[in-house]
C-alpha atoms as a PDB file:
ATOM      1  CA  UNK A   1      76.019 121.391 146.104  1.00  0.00           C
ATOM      2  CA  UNK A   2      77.198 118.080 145.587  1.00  0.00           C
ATOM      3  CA  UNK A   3      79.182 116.426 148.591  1.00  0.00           C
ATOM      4  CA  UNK A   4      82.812 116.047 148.738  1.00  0.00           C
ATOM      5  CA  UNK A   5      84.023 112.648 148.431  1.00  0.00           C
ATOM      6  CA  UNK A   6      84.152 110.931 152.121  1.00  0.00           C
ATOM      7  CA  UNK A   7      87.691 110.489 152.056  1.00  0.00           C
ATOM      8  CA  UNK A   8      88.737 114.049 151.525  1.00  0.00           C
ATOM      9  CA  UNK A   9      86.257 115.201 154.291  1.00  0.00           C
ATOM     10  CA  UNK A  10      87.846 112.501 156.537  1.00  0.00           C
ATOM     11  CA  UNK A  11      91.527 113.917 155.929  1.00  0.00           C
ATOM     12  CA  UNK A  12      90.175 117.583 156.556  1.00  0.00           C
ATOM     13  CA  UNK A  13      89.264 116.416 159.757  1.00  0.00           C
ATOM     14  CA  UNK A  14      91.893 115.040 161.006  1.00  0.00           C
ATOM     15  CA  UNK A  15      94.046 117.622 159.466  1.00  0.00           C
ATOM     16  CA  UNK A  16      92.092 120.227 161.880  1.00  0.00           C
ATOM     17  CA  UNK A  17      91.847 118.130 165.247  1.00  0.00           C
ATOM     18  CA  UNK A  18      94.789 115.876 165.117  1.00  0.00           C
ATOM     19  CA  UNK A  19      94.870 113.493 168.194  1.00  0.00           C
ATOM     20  CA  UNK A  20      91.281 114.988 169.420  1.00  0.00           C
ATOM     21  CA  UNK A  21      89.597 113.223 166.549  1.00  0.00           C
ATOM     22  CA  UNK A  22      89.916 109.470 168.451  1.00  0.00           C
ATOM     23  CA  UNK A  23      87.215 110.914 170.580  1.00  0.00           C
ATOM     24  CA  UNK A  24      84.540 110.364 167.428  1.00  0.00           C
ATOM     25  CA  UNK A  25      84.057 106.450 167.742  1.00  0.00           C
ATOM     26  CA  UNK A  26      82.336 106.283 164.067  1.00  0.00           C
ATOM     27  CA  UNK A  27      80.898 108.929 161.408  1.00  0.00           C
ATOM     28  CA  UNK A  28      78.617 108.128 158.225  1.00  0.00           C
ATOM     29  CA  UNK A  29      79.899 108.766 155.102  1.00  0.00           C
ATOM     30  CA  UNK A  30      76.709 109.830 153.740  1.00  0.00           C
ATOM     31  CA  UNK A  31      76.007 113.889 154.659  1.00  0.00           C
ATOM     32  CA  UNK A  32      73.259 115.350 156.409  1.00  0.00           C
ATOM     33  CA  UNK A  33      73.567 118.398 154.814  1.00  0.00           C
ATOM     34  CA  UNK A  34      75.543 119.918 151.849  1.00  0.00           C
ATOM     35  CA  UNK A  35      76.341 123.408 151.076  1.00  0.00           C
ATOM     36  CA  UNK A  36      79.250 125.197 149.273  1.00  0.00           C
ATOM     37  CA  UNK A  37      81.626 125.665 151.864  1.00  0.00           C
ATOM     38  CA  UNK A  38      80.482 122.751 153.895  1.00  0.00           C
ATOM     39  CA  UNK A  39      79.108 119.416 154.585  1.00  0.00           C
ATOM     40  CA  UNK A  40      77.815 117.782 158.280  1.00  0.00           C
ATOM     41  CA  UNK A  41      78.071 114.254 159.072  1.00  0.00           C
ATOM     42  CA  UNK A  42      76.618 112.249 161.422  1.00  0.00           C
ATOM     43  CA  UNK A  43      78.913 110.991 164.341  1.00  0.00           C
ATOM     44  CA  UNK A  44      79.413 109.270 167.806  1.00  0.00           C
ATOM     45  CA  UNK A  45      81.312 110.223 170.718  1.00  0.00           C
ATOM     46  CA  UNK A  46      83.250 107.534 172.725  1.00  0.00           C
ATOM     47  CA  UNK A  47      80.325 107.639 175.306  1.00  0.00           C
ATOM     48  CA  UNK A  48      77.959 106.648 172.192  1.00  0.00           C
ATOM     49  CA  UNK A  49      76.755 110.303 172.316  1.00  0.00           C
ATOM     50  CA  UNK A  50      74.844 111.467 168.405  1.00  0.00           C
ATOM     51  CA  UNK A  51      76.739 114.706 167.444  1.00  0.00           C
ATOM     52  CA  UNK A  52      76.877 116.230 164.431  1.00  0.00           C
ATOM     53  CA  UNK A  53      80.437 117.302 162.209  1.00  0.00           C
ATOM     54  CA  UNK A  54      80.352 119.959 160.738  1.00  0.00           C
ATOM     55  CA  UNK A  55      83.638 120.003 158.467  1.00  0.00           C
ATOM     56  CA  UNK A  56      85.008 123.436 156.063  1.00  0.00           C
ATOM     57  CA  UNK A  57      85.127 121.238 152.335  1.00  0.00           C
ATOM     58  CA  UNK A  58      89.105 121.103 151.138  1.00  0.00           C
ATOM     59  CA  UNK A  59      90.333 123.689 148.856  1.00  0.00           C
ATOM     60  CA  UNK A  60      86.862 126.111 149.883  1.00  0.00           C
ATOM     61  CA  UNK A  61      89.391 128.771 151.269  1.00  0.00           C
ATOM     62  CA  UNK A  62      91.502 129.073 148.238  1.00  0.00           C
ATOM     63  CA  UNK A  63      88.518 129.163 145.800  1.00  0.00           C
ATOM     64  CA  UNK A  64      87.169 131.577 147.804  1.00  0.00           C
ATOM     65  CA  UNK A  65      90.008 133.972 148.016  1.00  0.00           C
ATOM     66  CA  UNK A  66      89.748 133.929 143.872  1.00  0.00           C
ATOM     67  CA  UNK A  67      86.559 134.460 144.038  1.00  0.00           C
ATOM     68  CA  UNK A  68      86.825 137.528 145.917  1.00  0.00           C
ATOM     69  CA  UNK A  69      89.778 138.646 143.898  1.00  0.00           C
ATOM     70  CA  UNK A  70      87.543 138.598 140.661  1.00  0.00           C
ATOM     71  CA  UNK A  71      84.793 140.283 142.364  1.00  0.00           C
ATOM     72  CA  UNK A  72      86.833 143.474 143.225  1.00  0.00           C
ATOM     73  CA  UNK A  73      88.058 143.679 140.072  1.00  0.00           C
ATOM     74  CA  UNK A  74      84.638 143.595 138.716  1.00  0.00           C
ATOM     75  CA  UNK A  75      83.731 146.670 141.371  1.00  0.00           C
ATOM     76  CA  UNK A  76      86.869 148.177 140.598  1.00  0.00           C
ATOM     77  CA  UNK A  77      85.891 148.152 136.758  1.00  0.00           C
ATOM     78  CA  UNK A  78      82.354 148.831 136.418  1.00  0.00           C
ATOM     79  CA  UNK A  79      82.647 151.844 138.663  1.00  0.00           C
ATOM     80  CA  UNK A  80      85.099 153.172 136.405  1.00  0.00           C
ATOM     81  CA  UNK A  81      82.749 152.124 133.593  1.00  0.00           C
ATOM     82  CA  UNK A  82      79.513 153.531 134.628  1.00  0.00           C
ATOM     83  CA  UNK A  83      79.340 157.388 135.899  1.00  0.00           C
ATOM     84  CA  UNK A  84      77.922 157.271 139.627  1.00  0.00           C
ATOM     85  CA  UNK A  85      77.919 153.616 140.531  1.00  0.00           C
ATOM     86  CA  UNK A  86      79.163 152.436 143.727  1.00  0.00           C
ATOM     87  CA  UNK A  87      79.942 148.590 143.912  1.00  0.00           C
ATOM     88  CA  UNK A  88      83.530 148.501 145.898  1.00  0.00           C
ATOM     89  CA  UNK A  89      81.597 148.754 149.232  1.00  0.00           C
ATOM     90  CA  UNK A  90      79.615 145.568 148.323  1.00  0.00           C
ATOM     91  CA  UNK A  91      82.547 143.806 147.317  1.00  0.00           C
ATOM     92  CA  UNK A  92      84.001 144.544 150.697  1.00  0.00           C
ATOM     93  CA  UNK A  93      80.983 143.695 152.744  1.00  0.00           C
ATOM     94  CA  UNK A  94      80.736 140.164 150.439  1.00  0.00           C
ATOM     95  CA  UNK A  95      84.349 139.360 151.753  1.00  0.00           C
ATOM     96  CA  UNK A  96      83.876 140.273 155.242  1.00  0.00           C
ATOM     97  CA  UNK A  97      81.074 137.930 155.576  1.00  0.00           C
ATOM     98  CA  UNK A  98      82.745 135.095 153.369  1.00  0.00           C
ATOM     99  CA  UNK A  99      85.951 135.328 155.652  1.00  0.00           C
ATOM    100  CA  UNK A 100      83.714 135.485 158.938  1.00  0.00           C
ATOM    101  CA  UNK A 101      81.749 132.121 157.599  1.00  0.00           C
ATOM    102  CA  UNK A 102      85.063 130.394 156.528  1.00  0.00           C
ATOM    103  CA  UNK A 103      86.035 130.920 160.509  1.00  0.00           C
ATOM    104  CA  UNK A 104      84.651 127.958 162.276  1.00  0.00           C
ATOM    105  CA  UNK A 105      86.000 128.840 165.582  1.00  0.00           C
ATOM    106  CA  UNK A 106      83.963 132.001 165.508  1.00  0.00           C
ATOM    107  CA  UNK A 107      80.978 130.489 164.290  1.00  0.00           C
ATOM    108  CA  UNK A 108      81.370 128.264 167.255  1.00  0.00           C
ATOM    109  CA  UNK A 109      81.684 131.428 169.898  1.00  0.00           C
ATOM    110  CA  UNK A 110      78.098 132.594 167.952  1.00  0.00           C
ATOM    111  CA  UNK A 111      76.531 129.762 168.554  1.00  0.00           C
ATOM    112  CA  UNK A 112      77.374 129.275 172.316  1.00  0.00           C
ATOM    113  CA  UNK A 113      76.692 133.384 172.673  1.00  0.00           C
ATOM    114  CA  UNK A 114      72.735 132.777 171.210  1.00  0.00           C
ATOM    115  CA  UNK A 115      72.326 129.637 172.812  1.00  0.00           C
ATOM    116  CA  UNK A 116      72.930 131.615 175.598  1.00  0.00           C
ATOM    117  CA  UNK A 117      70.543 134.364 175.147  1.00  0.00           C
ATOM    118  CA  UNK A 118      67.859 131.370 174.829  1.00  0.00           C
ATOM    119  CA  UNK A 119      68.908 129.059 177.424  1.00  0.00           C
ATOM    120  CA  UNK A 120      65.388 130.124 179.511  1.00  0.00           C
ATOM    121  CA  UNK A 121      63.512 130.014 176.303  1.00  0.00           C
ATOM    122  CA  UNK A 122      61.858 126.033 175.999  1.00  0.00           C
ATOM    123  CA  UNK A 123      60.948 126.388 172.336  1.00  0.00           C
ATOM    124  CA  UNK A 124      63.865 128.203 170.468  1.00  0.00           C
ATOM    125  CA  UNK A 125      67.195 126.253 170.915  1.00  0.00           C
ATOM    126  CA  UNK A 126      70.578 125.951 169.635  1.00  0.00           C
ATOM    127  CA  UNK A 127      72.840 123.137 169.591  1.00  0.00           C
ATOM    128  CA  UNK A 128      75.177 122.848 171.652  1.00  0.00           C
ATOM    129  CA  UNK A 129      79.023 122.842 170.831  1.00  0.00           C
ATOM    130  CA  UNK A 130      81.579 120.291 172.099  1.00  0.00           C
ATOM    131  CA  UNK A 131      84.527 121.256 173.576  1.00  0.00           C
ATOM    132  CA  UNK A 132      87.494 120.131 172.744  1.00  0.00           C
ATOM    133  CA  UNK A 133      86.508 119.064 168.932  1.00  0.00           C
ATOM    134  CA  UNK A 134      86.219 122.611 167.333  1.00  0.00           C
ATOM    135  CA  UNK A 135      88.740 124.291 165.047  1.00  0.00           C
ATOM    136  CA  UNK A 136      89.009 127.125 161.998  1.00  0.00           C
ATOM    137  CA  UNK A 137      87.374 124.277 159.237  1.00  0.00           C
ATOM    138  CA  UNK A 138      85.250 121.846 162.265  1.00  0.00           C
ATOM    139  CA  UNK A 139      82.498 122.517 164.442  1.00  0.00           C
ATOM    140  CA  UNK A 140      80.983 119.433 166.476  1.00  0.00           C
ATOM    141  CA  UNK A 141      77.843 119.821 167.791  1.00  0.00           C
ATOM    142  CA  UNK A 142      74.452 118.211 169.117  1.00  0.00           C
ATOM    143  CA  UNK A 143      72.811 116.473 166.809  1.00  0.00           C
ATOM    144  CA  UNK A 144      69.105 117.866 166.489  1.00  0.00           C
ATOM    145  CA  UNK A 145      66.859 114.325 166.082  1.00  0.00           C
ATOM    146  CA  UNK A 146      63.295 114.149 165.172  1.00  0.00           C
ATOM    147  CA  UNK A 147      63.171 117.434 163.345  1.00  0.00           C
ATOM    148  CA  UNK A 148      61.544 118.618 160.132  1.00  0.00           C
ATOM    149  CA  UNK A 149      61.695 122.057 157.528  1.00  0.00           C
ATOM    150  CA  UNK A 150      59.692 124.826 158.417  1.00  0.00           C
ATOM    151  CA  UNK A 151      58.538 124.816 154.811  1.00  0.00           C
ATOM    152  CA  UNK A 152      56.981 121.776 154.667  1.00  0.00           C
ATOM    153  CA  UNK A 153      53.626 122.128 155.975  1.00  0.00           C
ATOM    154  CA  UNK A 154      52.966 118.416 155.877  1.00  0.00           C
ATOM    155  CA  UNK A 155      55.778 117.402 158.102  1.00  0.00           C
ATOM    156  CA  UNK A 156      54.433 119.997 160.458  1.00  0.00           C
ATOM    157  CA  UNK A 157      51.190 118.858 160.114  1.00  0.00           C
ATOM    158  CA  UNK A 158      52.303 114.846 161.334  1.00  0.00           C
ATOM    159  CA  UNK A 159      53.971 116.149 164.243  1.00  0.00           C
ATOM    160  CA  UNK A 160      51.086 117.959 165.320  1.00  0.00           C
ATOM    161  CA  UNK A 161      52.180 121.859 165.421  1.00  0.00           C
ATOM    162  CA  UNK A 162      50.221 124.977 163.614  1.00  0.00           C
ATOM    163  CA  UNK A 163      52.750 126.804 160.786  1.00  0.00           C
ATOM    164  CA  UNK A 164      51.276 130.199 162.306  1.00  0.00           C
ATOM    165  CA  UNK A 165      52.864 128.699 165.779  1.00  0.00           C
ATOM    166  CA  UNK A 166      56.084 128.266 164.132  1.00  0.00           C
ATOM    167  CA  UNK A 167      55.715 131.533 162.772  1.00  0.00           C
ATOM    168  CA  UNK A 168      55.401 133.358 165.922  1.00  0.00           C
ATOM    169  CA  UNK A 169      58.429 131.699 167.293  1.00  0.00           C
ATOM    170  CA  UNK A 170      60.442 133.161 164.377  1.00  0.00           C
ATOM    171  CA  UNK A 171      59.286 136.447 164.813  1.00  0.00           C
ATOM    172  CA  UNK A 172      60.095 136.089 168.568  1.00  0.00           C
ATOM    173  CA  UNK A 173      63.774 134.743 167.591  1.00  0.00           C
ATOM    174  CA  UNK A 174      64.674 137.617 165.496  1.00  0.00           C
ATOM    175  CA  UNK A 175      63.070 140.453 167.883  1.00  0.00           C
ATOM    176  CA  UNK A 176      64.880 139.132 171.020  1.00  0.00           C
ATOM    177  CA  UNK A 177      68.365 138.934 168.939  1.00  0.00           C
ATOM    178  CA  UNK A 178      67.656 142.259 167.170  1.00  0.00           C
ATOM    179  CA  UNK A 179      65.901 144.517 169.652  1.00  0.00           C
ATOM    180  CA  UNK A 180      67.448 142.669 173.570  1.00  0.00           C
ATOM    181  CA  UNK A 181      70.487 141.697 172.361  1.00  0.00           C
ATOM    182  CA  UNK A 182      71.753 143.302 169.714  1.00  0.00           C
ATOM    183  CA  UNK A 183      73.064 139.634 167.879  1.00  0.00           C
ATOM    184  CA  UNK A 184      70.814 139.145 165.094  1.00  0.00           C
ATOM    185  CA  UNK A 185      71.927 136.444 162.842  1.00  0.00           C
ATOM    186  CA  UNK A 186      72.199 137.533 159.626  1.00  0.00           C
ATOM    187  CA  UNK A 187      71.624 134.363 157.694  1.00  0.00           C
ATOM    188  CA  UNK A 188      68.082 132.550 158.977  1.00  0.00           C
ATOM    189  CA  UNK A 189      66.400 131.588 155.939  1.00  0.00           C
ATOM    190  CA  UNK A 190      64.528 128.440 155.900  1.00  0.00           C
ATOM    191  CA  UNK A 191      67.352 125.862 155.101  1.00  0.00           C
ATOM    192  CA  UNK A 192      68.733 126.822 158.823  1.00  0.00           C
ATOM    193  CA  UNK A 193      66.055 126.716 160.743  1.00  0.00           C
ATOM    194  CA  UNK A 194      64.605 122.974 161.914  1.00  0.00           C
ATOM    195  CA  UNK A 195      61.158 121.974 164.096  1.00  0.00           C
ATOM    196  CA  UNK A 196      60.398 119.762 166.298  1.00  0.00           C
ATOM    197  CA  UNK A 197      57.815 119.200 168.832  1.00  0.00           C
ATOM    198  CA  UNK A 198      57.450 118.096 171.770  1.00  0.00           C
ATOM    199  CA  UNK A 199      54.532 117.411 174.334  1.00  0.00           C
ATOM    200  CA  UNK A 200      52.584 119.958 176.256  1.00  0.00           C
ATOM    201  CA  UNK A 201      48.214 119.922 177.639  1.00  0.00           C
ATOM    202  CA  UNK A 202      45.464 121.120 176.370  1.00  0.00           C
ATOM    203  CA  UNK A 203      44.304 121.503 172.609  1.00  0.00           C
ATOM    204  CA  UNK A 204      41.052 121.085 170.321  1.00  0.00           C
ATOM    205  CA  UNK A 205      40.368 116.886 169.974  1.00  0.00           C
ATOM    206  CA  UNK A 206      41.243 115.635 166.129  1.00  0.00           C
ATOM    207  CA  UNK A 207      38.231 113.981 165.528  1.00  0.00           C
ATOM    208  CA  UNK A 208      36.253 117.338 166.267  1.00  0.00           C
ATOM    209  CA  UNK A 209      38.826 119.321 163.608  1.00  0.00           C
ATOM    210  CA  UNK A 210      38.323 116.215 161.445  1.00  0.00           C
ATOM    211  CA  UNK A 211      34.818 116.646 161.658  1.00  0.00           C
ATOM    212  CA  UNK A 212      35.330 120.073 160.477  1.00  0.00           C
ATOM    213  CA  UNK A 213      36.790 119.236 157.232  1.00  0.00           C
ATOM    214  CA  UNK A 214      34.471 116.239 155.415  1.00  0.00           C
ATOM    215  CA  UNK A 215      36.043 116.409 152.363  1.00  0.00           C
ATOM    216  CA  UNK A 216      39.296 115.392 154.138  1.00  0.00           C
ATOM    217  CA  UNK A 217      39.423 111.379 153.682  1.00  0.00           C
ATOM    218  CA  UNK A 218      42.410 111.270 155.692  1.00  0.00           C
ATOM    219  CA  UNK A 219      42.677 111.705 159.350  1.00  0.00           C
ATOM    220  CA  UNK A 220      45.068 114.003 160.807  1.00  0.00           C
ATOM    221  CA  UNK A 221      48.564 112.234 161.272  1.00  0.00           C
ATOM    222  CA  UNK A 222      48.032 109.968 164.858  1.00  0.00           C
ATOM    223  CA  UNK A 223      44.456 109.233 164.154  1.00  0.00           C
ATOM    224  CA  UNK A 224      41.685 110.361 165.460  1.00  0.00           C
ATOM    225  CA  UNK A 225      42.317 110.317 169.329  1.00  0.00           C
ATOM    226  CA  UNK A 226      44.455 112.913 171.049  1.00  0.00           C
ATOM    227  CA  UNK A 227      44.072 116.202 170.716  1.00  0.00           C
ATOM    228  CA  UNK A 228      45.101 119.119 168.083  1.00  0.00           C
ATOM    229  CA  UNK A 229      47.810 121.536 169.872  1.00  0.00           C
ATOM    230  CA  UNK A 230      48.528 118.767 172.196  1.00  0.00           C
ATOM    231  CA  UNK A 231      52.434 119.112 170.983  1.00  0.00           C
ATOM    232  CA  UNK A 232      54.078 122.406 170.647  1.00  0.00           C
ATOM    233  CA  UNK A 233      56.877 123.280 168.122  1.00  0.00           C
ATOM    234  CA  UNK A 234      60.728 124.167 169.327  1.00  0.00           C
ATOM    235  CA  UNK A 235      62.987 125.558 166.842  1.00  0.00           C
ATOM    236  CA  UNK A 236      66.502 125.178 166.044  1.00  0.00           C
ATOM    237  CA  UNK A 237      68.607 128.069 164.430  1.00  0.00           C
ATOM    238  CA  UNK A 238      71.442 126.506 162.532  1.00  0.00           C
ATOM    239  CA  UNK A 239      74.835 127.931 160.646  1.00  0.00           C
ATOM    240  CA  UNK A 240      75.866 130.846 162.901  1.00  0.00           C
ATOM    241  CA  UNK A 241      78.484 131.957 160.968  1.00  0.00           C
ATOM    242  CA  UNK A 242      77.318 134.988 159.859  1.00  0.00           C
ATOM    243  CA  UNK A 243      76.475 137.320 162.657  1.00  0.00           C
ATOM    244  CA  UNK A 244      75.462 141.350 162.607  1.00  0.00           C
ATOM    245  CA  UNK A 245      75.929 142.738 166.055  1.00  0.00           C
ATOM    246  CA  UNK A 246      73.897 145.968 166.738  1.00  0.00           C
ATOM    247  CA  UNK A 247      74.889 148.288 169.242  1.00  0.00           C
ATOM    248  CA  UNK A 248      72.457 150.224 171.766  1.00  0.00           C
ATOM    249  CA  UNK A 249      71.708 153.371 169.563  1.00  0.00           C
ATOM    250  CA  UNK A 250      70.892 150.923 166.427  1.00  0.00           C
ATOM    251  CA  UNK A 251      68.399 149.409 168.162  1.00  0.00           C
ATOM    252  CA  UNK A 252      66.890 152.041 170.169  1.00  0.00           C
ATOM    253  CA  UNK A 253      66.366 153.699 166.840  1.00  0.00           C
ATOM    254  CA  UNK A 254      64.919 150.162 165.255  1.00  0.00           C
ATOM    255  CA  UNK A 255      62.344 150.260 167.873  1.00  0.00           C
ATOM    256  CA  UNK A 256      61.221 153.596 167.202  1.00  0.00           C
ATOM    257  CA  UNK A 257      60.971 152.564 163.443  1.00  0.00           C
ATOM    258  CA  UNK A 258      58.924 149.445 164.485  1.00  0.00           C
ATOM    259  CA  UNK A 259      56.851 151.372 166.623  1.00  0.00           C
ATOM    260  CA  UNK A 260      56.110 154.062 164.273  1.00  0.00           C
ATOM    261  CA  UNK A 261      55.345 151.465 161.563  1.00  0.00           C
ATOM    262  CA  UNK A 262      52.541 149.404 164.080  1.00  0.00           C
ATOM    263  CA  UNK A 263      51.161 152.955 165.356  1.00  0.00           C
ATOM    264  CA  UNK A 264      50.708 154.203 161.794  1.00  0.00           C
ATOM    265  CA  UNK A 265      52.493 157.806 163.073  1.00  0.00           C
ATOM    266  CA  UNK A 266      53.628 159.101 160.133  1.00  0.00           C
ATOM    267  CA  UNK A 267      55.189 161.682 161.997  1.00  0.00           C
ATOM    268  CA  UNK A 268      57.063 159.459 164.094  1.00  0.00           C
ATOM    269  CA  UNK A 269      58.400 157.089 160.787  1.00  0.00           C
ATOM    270  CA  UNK A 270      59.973 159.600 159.487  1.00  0.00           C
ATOM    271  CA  UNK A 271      61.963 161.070 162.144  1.00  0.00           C
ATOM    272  CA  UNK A 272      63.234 157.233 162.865  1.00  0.00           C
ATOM    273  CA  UNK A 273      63.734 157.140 158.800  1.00  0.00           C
ATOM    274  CA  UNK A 274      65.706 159.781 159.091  1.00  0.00           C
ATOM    275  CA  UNK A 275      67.555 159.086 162.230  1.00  0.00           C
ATOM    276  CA  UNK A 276      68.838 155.829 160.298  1.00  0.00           C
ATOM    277  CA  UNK A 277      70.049 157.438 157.453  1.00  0.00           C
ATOM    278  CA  UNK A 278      67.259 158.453 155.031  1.00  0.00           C
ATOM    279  CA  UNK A 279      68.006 162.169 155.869  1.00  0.00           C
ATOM    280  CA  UNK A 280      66.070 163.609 153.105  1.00  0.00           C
ATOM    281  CA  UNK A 281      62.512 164.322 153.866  1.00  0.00           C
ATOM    282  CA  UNK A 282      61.533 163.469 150.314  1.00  0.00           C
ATOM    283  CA  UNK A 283      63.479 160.346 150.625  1.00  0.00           C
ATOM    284  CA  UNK A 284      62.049 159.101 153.854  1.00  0.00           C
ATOM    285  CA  UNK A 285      58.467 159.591 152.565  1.00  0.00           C
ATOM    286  CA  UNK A 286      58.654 156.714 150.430  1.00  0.00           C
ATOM    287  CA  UNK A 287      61.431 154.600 152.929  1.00  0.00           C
ATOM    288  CA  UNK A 288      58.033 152.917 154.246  1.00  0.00           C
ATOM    289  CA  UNK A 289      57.889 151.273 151.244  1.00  0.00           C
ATOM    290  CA  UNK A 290      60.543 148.686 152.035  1.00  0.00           C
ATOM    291  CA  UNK A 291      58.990 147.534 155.024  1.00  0.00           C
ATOM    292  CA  UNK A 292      55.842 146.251 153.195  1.00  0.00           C
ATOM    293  CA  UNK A 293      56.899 142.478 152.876  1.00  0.00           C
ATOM    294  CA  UNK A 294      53.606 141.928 150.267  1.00  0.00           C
ATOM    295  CA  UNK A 295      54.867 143.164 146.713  1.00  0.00           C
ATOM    296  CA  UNK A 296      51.293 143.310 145.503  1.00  0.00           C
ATOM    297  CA  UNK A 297      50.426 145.771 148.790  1.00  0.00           C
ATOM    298  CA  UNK A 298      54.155 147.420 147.555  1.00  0.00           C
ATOM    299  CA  UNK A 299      52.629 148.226 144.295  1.00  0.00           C
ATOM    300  CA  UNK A 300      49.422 149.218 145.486  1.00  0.00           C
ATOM    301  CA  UNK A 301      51.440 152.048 148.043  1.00  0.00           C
ATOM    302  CA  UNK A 302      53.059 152.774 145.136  1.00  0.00           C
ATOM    303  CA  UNK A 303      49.488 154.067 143.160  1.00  0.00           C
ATOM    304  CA  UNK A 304      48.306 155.901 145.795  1.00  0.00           C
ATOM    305  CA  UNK A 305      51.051 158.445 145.611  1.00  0.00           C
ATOM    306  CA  UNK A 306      50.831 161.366 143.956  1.00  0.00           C
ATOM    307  CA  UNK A 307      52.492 161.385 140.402  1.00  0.00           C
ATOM    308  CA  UNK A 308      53.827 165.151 141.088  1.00  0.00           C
ATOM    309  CA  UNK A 309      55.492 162.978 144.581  1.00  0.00           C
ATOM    310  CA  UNK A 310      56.954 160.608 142.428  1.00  0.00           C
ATOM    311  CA  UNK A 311      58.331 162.644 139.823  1.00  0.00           C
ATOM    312  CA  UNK A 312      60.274 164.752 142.523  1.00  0.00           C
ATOM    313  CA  UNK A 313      61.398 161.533 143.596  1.00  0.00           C
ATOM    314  CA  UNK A 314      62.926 160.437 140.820  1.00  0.00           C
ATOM    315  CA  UNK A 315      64.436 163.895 139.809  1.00  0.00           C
ATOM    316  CA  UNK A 316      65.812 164.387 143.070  1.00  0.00           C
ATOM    317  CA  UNK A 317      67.563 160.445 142.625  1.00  0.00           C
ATOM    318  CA  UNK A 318      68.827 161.735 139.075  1.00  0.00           C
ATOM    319  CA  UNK A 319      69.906 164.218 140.359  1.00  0.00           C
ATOM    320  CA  UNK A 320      72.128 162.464 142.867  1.00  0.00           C
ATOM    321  CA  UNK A 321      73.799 160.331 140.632  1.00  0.00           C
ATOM    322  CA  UNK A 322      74.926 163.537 138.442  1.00  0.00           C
ATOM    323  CA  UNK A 323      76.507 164.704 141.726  1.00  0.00           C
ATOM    324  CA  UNK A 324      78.185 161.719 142.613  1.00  0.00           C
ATOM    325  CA  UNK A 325      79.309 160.590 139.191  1.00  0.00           C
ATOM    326  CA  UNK A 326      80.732 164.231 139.067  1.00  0.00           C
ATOM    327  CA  UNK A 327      82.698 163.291 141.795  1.00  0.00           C
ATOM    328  CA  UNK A 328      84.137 160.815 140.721  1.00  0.00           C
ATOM    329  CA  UNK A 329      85.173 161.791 137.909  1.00  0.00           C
ATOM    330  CA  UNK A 330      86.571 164.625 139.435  1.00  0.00           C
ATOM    331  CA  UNK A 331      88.145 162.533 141.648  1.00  0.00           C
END
C-alpha cells in the first residue's frame, strides 16, 4: 500500500495521545512498514530510547465500515441467488476480525499476553509495548534492530543462521500458542515475522563448509574464519491484532488429530476428524487430505483412492446441497 502522507499520520497521532505524545522526542517521516490499515514509523523516546509507532491510517475505519456494508450485501444476495450457498457466516467472521485489527488497544493486550507466554523462551520474542503511549489507532513499541525476512535466504545466510533453524522455531511458536496456550495468532505469514541472530558456541568452521562447495567463488558472509552455527536465529512475531483463542477441549482434540496424523492410526484420525466436526464417516475419510501441505502429494492421495470412494463422495456432497438449498428455500 502506498504510505499516507506524513502530515496526516502526524495529526492521527496526536489526535489519539494528546499531551502523551511530547514523550516521542523525534519520528521519521519515511515508514518502516506500510499496510492497508497501517503504517510504523521510526521514533525516540525522551530518554533517546528507538521505538517503533505504529499509527491506524486516517479515514481506515470509515472505509472499512463500507466495505463491510457491501460485503453483506453481496452474502445477503448471492445466497438468495444460488440454491444452497452459505456466504453470510463469512461475511460475519471477515468483520469480526477487521473490527478486532482496527482495535489497537487490544492488539496491544495480545501482544503483552504472547510476549508473556515466551518471556523464558531466548529465541522467539515479541516487542515490547510502552505504557502510557497506546490507544484504539497507536501502538508504540520496541523497535526490533538488526533483523531480516524469513524469506530471504540470503539475508539469513550473512547473518549466519540455517532456514531449517528458523523453521523449527516457527513450528515451535505456533505449537506452544496452539496446543499450551490456547492463543494462536491467526495472522503469521511471512511479512510478520522478522530474524535476527545473535551469538552462541560451537558450529562447523566456514572454510571447511566452503571447502565443501568449490564451485562457490564466494565465501560465506564474514569470511572464512569463525565458524558455521556459531550465531543462532531469534524470531520476532509482529501485528497481533488478530488473535484465535482455543479453549481446553479444542486443543485436547487438536492433539489427538496431530497425533493420529504422525502415528499414521487411521483409526485414531478419524475419531479426532470426527470429534471436530467431520461427523460423517465418509466425510472424515478424505478430511486427511487437508493436512497434506504438498499439493503434488495432495493429488497423488487423491489417485490412490478408489473411484467407487470418490464417487460416493461426491454424491453424498450433492446430495447435501439439495438438502440445504431445500431449506432454504423453504425457509
Amino acid at each position: 500500500a502506498a504510505p499516507a502522507p506524513f502530515a496526516a499520520v502526524r495529526g492521527r497521532l496526536l489526535r489519539e495521545l494528546g499531551p502523551r505524545a511530547r514523550r516521542l522526542a523525534s519520528m521519521e517521516q519515511e515508514p518502516l512498514a506500510t499496510a492497508s490499515l497501517a503504517q510504523v514509523h521510526r521514533a525516540e523516546l525522551e530518554d533517546g530510547t528507538p521505538v517503533a509507532v505504529k499509527v491506524q491510517l486516517p479515514g481506515v475505519a470509515r472505509q472499512v465500515a463500507g466495505d463491510l456494508a457491501l460485503l453483506r450485501a453481496a452474502a445477503w444476495a448471492a445466497e438468495r441467488g444460488f440454491r444452497g450457498l452459505r456466504l453470510q457466516w463469512l461475511a460475519r467472521e471477515v468483520e469480526r476480525a477487521l473490527r478486532a485489527e482496527l482495535d489497537f488497544l487490544s492488539e496491544a493486550a495480545n501482544m503483552e499476553a504472547t510476549r508473556r507466554h515466551f518471556e523464558h523462551h531466548g529465541q522467539i520474542r515479541v516487542p515490547a509495548t510502552v505504557p502510557g503511549l497506546c490507544s484504539r489507532g497507536v501502538v508504540t513499541m520496541e523497535l526490533v534492530t538488526g533483523a531480516v525476512k524469513p524469506t530471504d535466504a540470503r539475508a539469513l545466510q550473512e547473518l549466519g543462521v540455517r532456514p531449517a533453524d528458523v523453521a523449527d522455531l516457527l513450528a515451535e511458536a505456533h505449537a506452544v500458542m496452539l496446543f499450551r496456550h490456547g492463543f494462536l495468532h491467526s495472522d503469521l505469514h511471512p511479512g510478520n515475522v522478522l530474524v535476527s541472530a545473535e551469538h552462541t558456541a560451537g558450529g562447523r568452521p566456514r572454510w571447511l563448509q566452503w571447502l565443501r562447495h568449490p564451485k562457490a567463488r564466494q565465501p560465506a558472509a564474514g569470511g572464512l574464519g569463525g565458524r558455521l552455527g556459531a550465531r543462532r536465529p531469534v524470531i520476532h512475531l509482529l501485528d497481533h491484532g488478530l488473535y484465535c483463542p482455543l479453549d481446553r477441549e479444542m486443543r485436547l482434540l487438536l492433539c489427538q488429530l496431530w497425533l493420529a496424523l504422525g502415528a499414521g492410526d487411521g483409526a485414531r484420525l478419524r475419531a479426532a476428524c470426527q470429534a471436530l466436526g467431520a461427523r460423517d464417516e465418509l466425510h472424515s475419510r478424505f478430511y486427511p487430505l487437508l493436512f497434506e501441505g504438498d499439493p503434488h502429494a495432495q493429488l497423488r492421495a487423491w489417485k490412490c483412492i478408489p473411484k467407487d470412494e470418490k464417487s460416493a463422495l461426491m454424491a453424498h456432497v450433492e446430495l447435501k446441497k439439495q438438502q440445504e438449498g431445500g431449506v432454504v428455500k423453504e425457509a
